[in-house]
Protein backbone atom coordinates (compact mmCIF):
# COMPACT_ATOMS: atom_id res chain seq x y z
CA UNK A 1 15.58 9.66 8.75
CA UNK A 2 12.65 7.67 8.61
CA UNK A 3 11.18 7.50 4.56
CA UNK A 4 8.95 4.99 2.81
CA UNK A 5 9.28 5.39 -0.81
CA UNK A 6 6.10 3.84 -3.14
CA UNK A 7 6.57 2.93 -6.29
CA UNK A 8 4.61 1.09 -9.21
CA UNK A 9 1.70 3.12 -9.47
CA UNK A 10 -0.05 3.90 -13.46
CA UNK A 11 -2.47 3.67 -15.60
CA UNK A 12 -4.34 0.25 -16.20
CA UNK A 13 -7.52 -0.74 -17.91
CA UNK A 14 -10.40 -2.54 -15.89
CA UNK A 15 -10.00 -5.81 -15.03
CA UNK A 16 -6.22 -5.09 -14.95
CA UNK A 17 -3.27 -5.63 -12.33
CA UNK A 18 -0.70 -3.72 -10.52
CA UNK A 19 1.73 -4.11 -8.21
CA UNK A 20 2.80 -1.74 -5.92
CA UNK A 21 6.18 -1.49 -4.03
CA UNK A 22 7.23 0.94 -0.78
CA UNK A 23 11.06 0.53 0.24
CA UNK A 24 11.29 1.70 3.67
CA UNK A 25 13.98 2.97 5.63
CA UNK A 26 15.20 4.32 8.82
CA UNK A 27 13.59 1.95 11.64
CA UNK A 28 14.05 -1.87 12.12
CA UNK A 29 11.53 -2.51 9.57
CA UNK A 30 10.94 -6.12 10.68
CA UNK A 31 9.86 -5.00 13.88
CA UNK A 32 6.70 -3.41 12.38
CA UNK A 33 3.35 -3.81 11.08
CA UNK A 34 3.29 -2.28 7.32
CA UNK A 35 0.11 -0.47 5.86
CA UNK A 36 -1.53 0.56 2.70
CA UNK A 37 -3.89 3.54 2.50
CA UNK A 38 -5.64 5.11 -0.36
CA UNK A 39 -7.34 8.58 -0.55
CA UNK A 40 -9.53 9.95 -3.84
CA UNK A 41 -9.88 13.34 -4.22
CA UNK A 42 -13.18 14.58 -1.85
CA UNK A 43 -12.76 11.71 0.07
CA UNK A 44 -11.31 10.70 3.65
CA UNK A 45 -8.13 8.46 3.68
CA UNK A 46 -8.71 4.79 3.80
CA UNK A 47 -6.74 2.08 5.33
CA UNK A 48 -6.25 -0.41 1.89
CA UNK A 49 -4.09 -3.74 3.99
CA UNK A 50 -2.37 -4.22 6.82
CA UNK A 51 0.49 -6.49 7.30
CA UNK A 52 1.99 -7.20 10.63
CA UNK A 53 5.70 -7.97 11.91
CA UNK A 54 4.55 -11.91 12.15
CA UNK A 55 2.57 -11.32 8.14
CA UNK A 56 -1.12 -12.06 9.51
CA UNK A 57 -3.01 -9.50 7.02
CA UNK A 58 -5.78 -7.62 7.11
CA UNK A 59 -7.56 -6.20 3.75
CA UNK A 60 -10.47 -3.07 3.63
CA UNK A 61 -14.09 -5.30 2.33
CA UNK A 62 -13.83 -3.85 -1.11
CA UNK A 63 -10.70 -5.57 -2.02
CA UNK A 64 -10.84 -8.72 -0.74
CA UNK A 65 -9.87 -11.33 -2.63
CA UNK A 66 -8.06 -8.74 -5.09
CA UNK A 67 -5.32 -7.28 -3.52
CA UNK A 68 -2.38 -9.16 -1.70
CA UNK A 69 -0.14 -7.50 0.72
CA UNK A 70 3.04 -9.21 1.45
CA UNK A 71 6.46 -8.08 2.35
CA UNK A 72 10.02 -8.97 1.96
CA UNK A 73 12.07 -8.30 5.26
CA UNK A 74 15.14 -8.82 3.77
CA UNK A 75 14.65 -5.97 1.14
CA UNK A 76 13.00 -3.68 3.93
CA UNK A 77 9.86 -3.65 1.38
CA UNK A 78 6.20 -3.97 1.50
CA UNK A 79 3.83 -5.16 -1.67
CA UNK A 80 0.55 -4.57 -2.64
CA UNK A 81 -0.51 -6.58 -5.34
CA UNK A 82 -4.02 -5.69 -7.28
CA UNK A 83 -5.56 -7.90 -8.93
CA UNK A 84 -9.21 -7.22 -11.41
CA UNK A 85 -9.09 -3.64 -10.83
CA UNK A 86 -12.01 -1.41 -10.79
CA UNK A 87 -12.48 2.05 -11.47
CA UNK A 88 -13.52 3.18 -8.07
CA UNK A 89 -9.96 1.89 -6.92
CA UNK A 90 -8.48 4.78 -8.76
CA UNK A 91 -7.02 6.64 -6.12
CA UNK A 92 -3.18 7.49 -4.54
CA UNK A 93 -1.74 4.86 -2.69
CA UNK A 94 0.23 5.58 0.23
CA UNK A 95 2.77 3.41 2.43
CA UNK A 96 2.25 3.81 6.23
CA UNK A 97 3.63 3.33 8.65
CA UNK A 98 3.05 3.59 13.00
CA UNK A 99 6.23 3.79 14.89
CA UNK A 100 6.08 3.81 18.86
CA UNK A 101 7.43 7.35 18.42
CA UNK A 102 6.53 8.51 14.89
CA UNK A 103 4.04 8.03 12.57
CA UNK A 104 5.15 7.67 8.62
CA UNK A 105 3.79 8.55 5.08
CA UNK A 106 5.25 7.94 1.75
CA UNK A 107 4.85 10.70 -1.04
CA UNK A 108 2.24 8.28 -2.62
CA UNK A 109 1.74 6.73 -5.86
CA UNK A 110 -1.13 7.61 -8.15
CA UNK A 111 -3.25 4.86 -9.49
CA UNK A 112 -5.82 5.26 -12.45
CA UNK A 113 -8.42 2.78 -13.50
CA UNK A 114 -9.76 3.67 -16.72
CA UNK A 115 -10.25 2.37 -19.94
């Protein structure tokens, strides 16, 4: 019942943007904090942004200033924007999500940096 679907994902040149979209589904969707995670092959999973019910955010150092999570209640959908994109952000993006009872993954998007 409970699916988070990402979208938006491609291939862009350094220095380029991309914005990222994960329509969610099956749980009051206002009621929770959204995240963003990214994993590159060999390495571990990394929490990307947080957004929370209330929209304080939280961003991973390396993107700072780069990427912008928002989200749009209305169209049960979470954002990540990228901005000046470097190669090492090449990775696949995935929506999360932590329910009191479940935790939720999207299928991910793949994002290449390359020129």
């Amino acid at each position: 019942q409970v699916q988070l679907v990402e979208s938006g994902g491609g291939l862009v040149q350094p220095g380029g943007s991309l914005r990222l979209s994960c329509a969610a589904s099956g749980f009051t969707f206002s009621s929770y904090a959204m995240n963003w995670y990214r994993q590159a092959p060999g390495k571990e999973r990394e929490l990307v942004a947080t957004i929370t019910n209330d929209g304080s955010t939280n961003y991973l150092d390396s993107v700072k200033g780069r990427f912008t999570i928002s989200r749009n209640n209305a169209k049960n959908t979470v954002y990540l924007q990228m901005n000046s994109l470097k190669p090492e952000d090449t990775a696949v993006y995935y929506c999360n999500v932590h329910l009191w009872y479940q935790q939720a993954w999207g299928q991910g998007t793949q994002v290449t940096i390359s020129s």
